[in-house]
Protein backbone atom coordinates (compact mmCIF):
# COMPACT_ATOMS: atom_id res chain seq x y z
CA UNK A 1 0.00 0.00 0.00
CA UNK A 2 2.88 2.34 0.81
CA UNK A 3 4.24 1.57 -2.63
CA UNK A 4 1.16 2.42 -4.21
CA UNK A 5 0.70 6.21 -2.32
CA UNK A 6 4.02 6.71 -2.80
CA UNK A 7 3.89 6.12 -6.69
CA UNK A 8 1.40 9.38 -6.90
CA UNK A 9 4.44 12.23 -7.78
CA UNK A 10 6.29 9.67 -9.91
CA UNK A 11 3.05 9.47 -11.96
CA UNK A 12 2.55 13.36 -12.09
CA UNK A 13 6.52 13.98 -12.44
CA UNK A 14 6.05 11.90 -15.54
CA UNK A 15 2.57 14.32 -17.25
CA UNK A 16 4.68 16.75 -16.99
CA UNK A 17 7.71 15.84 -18.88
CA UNK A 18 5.62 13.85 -20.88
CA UNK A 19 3.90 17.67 -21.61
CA UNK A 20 7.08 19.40 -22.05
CA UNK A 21 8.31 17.21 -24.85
CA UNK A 22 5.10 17.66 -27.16
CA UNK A 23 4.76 21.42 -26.37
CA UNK A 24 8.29 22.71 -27.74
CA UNK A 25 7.98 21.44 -31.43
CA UNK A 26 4.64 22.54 -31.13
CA UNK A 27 5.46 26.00 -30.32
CA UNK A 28 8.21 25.64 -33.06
CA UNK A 29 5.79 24.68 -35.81
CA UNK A 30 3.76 27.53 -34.33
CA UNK A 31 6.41 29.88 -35.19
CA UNK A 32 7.54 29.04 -38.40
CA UNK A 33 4.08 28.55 -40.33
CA UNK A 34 3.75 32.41 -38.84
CA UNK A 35 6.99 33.02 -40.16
CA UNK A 36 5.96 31.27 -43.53
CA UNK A 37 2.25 32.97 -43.46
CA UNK A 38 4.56 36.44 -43.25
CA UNK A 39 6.79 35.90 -45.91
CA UNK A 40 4.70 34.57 -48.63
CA UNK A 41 3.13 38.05 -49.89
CA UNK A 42 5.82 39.73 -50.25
CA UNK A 43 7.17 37.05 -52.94
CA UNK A 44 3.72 37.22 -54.93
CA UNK A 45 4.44 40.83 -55.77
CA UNK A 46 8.05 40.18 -56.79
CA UNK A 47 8.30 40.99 -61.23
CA UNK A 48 8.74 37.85 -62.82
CA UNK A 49 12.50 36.85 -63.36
CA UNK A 50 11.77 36.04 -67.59
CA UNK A 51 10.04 39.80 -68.00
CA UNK A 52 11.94 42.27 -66.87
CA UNK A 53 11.73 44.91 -69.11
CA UNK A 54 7.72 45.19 -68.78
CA UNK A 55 7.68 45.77 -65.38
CA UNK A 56 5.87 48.88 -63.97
CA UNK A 57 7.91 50.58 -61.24
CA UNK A 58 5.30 51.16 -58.21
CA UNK A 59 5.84 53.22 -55.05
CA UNK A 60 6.03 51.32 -51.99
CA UNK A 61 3.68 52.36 -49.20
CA UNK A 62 4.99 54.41 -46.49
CA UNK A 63 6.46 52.65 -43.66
CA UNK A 64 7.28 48.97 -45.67
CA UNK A 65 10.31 48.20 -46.06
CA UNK A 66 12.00 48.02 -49.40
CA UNK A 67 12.56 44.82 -51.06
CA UNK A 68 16.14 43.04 -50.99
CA UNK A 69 17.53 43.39 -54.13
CA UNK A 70 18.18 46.08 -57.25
CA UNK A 71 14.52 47.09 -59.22
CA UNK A 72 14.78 48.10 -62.30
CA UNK A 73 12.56 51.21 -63.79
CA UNK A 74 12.82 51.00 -67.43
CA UNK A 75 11.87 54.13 -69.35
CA UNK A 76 8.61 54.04 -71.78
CA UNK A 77 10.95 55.03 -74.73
CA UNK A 78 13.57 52.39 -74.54
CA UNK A 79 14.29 50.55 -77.69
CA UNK A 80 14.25 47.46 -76.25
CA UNK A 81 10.66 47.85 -75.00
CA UNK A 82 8.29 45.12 -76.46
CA UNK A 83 4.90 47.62 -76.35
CA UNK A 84 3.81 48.22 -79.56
CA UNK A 85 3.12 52.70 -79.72
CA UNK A 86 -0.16 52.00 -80.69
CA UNK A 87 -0.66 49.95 -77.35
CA UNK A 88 -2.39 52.39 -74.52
CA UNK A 89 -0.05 51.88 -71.77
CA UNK A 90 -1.43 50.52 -68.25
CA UNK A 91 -1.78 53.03 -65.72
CA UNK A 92 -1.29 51.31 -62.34
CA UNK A 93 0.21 53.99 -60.33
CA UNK A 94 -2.32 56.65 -59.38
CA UNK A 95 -1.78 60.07 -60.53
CA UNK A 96 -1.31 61.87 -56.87
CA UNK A 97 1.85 59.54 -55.89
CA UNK A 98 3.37 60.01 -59.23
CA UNK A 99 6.94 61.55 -59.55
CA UNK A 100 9.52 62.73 -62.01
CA UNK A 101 10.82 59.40 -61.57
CA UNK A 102 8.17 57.94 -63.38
CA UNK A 103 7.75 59.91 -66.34
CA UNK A 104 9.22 58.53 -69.76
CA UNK A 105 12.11 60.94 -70.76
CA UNK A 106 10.83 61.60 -73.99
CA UNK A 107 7.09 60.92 -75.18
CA UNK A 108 6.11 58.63 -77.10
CA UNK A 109 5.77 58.76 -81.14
CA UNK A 110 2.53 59.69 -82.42
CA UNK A 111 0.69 57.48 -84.37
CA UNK A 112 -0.07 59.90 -87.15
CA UNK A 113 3.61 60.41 -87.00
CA UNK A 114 4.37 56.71 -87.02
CA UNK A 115 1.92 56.07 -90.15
CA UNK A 116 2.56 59.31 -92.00
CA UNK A 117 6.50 58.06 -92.48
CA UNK A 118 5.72 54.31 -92.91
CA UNK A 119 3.23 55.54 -96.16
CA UNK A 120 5.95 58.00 -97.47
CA UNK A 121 8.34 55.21 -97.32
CA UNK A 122 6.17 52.96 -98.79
CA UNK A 123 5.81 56.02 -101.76
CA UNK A 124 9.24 55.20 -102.35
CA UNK A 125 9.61 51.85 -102.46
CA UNK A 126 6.48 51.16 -105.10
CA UNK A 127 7.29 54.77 -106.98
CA UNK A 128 11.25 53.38 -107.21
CA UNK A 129 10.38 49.36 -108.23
CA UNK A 130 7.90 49.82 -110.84
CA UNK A 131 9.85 53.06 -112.10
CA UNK A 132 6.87 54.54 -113.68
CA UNK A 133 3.97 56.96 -111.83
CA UNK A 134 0.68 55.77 -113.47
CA UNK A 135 -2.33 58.28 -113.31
CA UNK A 136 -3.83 56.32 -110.20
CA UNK A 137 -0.25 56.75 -108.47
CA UNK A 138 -0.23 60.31 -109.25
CA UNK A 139 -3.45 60.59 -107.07
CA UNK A 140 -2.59 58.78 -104.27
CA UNK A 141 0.72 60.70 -103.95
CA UNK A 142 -1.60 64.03 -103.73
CA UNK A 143 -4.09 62.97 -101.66
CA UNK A 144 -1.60 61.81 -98.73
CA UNK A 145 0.27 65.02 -99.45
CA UNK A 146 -3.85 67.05 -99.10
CA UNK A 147 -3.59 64.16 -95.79
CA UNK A 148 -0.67 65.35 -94.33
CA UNK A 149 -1.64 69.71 -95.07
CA UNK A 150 -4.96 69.05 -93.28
CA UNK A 151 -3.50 67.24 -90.30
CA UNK A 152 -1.50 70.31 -89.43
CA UNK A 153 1.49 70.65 -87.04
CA UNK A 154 0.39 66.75 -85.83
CA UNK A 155 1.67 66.14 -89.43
CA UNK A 156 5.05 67.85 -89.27
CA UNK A 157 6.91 64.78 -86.88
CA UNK A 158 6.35 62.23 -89.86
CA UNK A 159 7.28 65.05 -92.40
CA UNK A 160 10.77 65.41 -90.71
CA UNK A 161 11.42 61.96 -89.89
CA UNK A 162 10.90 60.78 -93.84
CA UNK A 163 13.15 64.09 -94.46
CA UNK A 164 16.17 63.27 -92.33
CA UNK A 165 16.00 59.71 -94.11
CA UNK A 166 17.65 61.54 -96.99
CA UNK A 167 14.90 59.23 -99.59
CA UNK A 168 13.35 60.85 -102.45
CA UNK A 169 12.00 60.03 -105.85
CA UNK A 170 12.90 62.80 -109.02
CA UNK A 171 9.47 63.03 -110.64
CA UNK A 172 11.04 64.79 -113.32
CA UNK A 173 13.39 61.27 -114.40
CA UNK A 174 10.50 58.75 -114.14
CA UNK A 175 7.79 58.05 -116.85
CA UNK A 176 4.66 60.31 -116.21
CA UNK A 177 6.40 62.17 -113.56
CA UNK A 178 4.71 65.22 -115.45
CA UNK A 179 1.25 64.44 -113.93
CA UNK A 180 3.01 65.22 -110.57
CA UNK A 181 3.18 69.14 -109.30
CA UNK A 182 6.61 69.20 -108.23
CA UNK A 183 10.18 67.97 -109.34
CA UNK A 184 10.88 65.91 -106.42
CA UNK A 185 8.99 63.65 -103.30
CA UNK A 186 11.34 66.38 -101.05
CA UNK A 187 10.36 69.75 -102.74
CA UNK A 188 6.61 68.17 -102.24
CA UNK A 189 7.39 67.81 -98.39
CA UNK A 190 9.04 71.27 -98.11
CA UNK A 191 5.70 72.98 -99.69
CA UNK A 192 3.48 71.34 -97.72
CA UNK A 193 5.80 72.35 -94.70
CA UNK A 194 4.96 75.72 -96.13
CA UNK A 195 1.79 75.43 -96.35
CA UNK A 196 1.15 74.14 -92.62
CA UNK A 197 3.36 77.01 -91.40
CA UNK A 198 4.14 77.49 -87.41
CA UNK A 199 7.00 77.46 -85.39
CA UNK A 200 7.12 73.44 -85.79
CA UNK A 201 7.40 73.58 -89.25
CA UNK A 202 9.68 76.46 -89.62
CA UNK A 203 12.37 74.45 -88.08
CA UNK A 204 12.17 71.59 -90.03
CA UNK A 205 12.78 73.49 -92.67
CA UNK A 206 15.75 75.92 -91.13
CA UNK A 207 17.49 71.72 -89.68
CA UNK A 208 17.13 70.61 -93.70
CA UNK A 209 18.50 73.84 -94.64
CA UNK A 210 21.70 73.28 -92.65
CA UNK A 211 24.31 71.15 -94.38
CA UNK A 212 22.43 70.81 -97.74
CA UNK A 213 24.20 70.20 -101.00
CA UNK A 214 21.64 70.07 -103.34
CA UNK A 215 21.32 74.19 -105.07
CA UNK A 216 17.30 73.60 -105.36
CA UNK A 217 16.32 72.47 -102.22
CA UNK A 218 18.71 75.41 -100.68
CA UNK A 219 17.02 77.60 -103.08
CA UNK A 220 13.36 76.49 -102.24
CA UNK A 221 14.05 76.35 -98.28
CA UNK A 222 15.21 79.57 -98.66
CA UNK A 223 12.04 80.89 -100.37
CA UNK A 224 10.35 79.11 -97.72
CA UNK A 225 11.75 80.28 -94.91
CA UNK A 226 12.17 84.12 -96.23
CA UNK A 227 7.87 84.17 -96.97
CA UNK A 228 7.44 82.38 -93.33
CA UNK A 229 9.60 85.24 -91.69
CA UNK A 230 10.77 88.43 -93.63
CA UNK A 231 14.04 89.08 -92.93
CA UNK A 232 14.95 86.35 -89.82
CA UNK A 233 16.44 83.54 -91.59
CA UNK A 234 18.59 85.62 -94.57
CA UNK A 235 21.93 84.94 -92.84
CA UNK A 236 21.50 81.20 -92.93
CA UNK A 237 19.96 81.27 -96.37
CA UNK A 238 22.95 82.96 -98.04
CA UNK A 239 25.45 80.99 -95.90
CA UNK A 240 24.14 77.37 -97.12
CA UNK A 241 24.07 78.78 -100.87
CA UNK A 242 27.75 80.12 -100.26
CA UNK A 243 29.08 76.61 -98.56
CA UNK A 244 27.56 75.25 -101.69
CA UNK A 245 28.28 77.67 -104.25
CA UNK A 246 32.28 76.75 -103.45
CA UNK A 247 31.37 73.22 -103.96
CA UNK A 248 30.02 73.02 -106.75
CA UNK A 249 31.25 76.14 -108.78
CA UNK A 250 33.47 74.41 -111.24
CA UNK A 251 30.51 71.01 -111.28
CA UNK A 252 29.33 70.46 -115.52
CA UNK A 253 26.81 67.83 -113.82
CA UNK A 254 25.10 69.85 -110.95
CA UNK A 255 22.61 73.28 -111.75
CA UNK A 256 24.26 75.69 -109.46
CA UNK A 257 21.57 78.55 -111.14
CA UNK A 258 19.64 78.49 -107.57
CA UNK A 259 22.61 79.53 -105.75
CA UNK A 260 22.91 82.47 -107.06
CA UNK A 261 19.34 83.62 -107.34
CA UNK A 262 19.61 82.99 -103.12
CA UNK A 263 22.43 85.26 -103.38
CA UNK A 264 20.58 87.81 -105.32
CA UNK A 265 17.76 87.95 -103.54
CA UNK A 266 19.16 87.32 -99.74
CA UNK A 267 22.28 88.28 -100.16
CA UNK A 268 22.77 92.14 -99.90
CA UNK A 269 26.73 93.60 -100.02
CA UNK A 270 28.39 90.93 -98.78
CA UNK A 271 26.77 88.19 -101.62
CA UNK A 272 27.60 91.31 -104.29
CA UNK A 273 31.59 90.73 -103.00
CA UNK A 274 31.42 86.87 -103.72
CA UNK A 275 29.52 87.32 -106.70
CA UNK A 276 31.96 89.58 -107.93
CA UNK A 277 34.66 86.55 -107.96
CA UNK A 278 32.77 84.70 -110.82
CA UNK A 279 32.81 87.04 -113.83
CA UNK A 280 35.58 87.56 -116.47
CA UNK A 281 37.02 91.61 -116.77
CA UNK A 282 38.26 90.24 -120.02
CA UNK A 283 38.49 87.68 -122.91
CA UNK A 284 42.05 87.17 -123.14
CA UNK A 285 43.67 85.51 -120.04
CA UNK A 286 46.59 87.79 -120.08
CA UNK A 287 44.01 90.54 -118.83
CA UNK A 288 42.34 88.74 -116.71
CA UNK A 289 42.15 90.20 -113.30
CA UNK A 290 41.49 86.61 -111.20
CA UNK A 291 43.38 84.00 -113.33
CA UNK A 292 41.55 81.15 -111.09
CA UNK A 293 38.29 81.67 -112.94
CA UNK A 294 39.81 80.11 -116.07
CA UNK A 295 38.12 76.95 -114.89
CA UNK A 296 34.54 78.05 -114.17
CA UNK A 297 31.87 78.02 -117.30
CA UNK A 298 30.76 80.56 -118.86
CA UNK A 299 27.66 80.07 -117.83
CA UNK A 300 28.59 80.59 -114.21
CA UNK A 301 30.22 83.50 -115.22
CA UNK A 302 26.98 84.73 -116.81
CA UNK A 303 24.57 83.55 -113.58
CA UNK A 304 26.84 85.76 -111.70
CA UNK A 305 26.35 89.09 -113.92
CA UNK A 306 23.03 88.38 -114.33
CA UNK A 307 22.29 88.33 -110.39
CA UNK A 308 24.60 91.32 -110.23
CA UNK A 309 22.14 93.14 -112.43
CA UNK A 310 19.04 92.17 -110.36
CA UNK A 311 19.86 92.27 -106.83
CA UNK A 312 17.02 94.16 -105.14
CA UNK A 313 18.90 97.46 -103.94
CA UNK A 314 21.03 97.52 -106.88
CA UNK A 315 24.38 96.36 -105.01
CA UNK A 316 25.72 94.98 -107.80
CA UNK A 317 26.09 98.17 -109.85
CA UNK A 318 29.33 99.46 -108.69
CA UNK A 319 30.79 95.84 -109.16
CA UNK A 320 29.13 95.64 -112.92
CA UNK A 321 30.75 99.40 -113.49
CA UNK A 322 34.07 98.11 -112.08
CA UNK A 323 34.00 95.35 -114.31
CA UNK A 324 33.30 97.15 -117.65
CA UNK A 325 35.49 100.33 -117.22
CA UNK A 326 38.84 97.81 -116.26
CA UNK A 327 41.57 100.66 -116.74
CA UNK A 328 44.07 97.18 -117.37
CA UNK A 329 42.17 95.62 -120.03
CA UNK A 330 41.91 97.58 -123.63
CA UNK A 331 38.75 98.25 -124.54
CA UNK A 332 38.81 95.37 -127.64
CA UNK A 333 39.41 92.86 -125.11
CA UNK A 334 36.46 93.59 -123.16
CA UNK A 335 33.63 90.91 -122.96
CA UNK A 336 30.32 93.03 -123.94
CA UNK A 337 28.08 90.93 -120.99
CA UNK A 338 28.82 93.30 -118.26
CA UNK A 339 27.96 96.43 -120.60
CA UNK A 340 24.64 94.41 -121.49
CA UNK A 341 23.68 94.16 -117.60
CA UNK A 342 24.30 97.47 -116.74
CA UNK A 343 21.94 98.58 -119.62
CA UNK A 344 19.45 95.88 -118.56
CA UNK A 345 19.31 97.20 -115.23
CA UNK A 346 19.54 100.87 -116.21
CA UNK A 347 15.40 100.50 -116.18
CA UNK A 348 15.37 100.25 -112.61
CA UNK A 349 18.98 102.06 -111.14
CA UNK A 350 20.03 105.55 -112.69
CA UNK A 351 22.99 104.67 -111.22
CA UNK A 352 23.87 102.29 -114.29
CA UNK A 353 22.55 104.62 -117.08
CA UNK A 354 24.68 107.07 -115.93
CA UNK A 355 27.88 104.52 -115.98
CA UNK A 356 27.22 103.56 -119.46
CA UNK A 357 26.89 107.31 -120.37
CA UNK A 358 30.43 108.18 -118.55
CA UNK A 359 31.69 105.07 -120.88
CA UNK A 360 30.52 106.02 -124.08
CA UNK A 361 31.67 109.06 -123.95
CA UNK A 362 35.14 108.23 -123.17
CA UNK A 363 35.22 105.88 -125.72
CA UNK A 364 35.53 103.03 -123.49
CA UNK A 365 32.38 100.40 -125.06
CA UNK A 366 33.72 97.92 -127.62
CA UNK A 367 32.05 97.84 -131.09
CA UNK A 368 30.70 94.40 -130.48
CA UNK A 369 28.84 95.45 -127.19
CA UNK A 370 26.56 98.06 -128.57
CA UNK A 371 24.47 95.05 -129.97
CA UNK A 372 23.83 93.47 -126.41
CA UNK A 373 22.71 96.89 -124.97
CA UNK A 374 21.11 98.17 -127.42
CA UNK A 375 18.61 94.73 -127.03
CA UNK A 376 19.12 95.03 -123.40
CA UNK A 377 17.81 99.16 -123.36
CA UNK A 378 14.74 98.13 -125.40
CA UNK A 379 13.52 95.95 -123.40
CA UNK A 380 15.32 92.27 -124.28
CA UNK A 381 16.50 91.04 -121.03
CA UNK A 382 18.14 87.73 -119.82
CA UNK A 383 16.45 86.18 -116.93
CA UNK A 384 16.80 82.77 -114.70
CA UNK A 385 14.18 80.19 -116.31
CA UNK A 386 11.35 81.05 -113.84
CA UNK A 387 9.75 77.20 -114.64
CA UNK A 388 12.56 75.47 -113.20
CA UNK A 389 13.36 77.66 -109.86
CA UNK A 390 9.40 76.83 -108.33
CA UNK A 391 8.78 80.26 -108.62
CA UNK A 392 10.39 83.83 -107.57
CA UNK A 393 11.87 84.62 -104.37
CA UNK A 394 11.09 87.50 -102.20
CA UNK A 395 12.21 90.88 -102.98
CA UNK A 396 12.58 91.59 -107.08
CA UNK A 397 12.84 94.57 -108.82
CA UNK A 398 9.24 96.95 -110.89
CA UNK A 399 10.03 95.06 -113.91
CA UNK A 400 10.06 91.45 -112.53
CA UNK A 401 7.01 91.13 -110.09
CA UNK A 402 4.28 92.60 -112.73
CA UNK A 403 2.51 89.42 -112.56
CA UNK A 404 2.97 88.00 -116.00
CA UNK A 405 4.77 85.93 -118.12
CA UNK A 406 7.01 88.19 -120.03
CA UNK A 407 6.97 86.87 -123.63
CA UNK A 408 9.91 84.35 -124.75
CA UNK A 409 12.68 85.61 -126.89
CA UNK A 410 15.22 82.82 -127.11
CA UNK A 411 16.78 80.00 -124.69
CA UNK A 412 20.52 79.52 -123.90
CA UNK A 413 20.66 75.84 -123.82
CA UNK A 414 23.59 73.12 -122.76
CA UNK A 415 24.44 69.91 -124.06
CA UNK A 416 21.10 68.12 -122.75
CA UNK A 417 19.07 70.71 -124.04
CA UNK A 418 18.04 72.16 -121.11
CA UNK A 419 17.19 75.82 -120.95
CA UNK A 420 20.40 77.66 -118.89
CA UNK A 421 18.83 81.00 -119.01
CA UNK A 422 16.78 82.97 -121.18
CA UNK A 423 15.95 86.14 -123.11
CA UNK A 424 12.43 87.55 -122.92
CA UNK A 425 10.51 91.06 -123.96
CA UNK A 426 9.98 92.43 -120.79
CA UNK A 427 9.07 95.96 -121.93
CA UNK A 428 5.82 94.24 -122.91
CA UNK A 429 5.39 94.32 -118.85
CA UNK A 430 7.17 97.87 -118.57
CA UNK A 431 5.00 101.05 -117.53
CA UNK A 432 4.83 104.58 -119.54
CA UNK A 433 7.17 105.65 -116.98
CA UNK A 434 9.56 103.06 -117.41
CA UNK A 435 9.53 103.19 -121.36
CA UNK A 436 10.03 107.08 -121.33
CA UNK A 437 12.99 106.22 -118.96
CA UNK A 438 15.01 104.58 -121.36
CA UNK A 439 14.09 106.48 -124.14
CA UNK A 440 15.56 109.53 -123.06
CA UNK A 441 18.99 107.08 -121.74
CA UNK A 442 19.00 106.48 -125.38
CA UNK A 443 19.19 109.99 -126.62
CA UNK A 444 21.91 110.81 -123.89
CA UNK A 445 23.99 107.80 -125.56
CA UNK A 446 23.77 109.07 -128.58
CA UNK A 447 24.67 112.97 -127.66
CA UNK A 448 27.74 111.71 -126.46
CA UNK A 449 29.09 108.95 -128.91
CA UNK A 450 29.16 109.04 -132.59
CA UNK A 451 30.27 105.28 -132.96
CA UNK A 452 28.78 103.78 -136.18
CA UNK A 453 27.83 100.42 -134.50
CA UNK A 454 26.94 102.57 -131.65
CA UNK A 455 24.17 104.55 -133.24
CA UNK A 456 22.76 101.74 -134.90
CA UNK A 457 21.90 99.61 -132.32
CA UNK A 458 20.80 102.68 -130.08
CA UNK A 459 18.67 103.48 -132.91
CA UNK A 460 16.81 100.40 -133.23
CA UNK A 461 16.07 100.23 -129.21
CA UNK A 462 14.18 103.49 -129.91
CA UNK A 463 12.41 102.37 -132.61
CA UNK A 464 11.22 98.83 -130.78
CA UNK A 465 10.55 101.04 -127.80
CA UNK A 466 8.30 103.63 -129.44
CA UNK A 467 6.25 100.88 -131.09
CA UNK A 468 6.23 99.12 -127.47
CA UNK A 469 4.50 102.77 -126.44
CA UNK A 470 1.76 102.60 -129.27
């Protein structure tokens, strides 16, 4: 019996450690599927490992702790991205926690711009493989240029991304690129440039003006730019028609005639001076005053006197004068072009009337020149083709912005047959003023000279001059 009483604590020393041992892996197991329950959100909301350039950087809530590990916030414009632009990006972060580090650097492409470049490249590639513009082509070349003019400045991103891609198709060398309005895919972009107008467009036109080669496009930018804002853009006008004047100077292959009607126009004293380095003083080389423009062709010598006649203010008078009257050349070796000019421009600058007077009278005008004037004084006048320049530039003279057509004389034409310059009636465009203006120059040259050749060309100026006046 004492056994059994005493086996009573044995019995309750043995609960208890019996207790103990199934409590403590309890409690552990307690603690770790806390410790698992606490962990496992904050994986769900990790980016997956295989994606991570279209992960969405979010803003953690304040107070959590940030994630172990680098995150990566890619930018909306990266290269690498695999959204399509025409995708609408998700929008998972709201608006009032949103900072500058969340914002793509640059935004995205619009679509219009997106399409509007993928169609003018596609221009290209069907104009250039078939090689021919049908009637249907024509069309559909117009109507995304009428596409691109109604869409406005929204337009003007696809218009400068085709530009800067340097493509183009010449209308004029393809089969029934006649039915098209312009020479070139380009020239088409720059009009409609100027025809949407704006800031946007503007400098488009000034960053495709900088660094170009070819003498039309400088000469239409120019045109372009100069009708957009009088005056503002002159200096980098005349300085892209310079750079490429030097180029292509001494060039058979390239038509350097826009060049120099930038210069005329733009140009003011300072394109006078470089204008002044193309024309000969004399035939013979001996009397040549700059022996380095042996090389240039004549009809570069002739753009250049015929600019110097026209320039708007009349700076190239003095340099036309200087060029005639050449103390060092004698007077048989004098080319008669410069004495031609100054009597073509005589209708708008007394200042050249009055030069040829001083040189008639001093017997300085060669036989073989009084021919020239005396066409130039009635009215015969050499002019840039206005058919292949796209049209006059800002700024010409009474007898050149009447309006119309002067009629057609003769063309100066090269190898190819293409018109160089040309020789029209503009007294048919002249006023009563004007007329009686050079009739009374012609009776001053012939008070003062009594040269055969002399008074027979002056002679017949009057005569086609007074039956202009009738």
């Amino acid at each position: 019996m004492t056994r059994i009483n005493n086996s009573e604590p044995q019995k309750r020393d043995l609960r208890l450690q019996l207790g103990v041992w199934w409590s403590q892996p309890l409690f552990l197991g307690i603690i770790g599927l806390g410790l698992l329950l606490l962990l496992t959100p904050r994986a769900g909301v990790r980016p997956p490992a295989d994606e991570p350039e279209d992960a969405v950087s979010r803003h953690a809530p304040e107070g959590a702790k940030t994630p172990v590990g680098p995150r990566r916030t890619p930018s909306l414009d990266q290269t690498g991205s695999r959204l399509a632009l025409w995708q609408q990006l998700p929008d998972p972060i709201p608006r009032d926690v949103r900072t500058t580090e969340n914002q793509p650097e640059a935004p995205a492409q619009p679509l219009e711009s997106v399409q509007g470049t993928w169609q003018l490249n596609d221009i290209v590639t069907r104009v250039k493989s078939s090689g021919t513009i049908t009637a249907e082509g024509a069309k559909n070349i117009k109507q995304l240029l009428r596409e691109l003019r109604k869409q406005g400045v929204a337009a003007v991103p696809a218009i400068r991304d085709f530009l800067r891609s340097r493509e183009d198709v010449n209308f004029d060398k393809m089969s029934g690129g006649e039915l098209m309005d312009h020479h070139t895919l380009r020239q088409a972009l720059f009009d409609t440039l100027r025809q949407i107008g704006g800031d946007e467009a503007i400098a488009v036109s000034l960053e495709q003006l900088g660094g170009n080669q070819d003498p039309a496009e400088i000469a239409m930018l120019a045109r372009n730019l100069e009708e957009a804002a009088p005056g503002v853009y002159r200096e980098e006008a005349v300085r892209a028609a310079m750079t490429a004047l030097q180029l292509w100077a001494a060039a058979k292959q390239v038509d350097v005639r826009p060049l120099f009607e930038v210069l005329r126009d733009l140009g003011g004293v300072d394109a006078a001076t470089v204008l002044a380095q193309f024309p000969a003083n004399a035939d013979a080389v001996q009397y040549l005053r700059n022996k380095n423009i042996t090389h240039i062709s004549p009809t570069v010598r002739t753009y250049a006197l015929m600019s110097l006649a026209s320039m708007p203010s009349g700076e190239g008078i003095p340099i036309l004068a200087a060029l005639a009257g050449d103390p060092d050349v004698p007077v048989a070796y004098r080319p008669p072009e410069p004495f031609r000019m100054l009597a073509q421009a005589s209708v708008d600058y007394a200042k050249a009337g009055k030069t040829l007077i001083e040189l008639a009278r001093a017997g300085q005008i060669p036989d073989r020149a009084w021919g020239a004037m005396g066409d130039a004084l009635a009215g015969k006048h050499w002019q840039f083709p206005s058919q292949l320049s796209g049209g006059t530039l800002p700024g010409q003279n009474e007898a050149d912005v009447s309006g119309v057509e002067s009629p057609f004389v003769r063309g100066f034409y090269d190898d190819e047959h293409n018109i160089r310059y040309e020789e029209r009636a503009v007294a048919a465009d002249w006023s009563a003023k004007q007329i009686q203006r050079q009739l009374a120059l012609i009776d001053k040259l012939l008070n003062v000279t009594s040269n055969p050749a002399a008074v027979n060309a002056l002679q017949q100026a009057r005569a086609l001059l007074q039956g202009d006046s009738h």
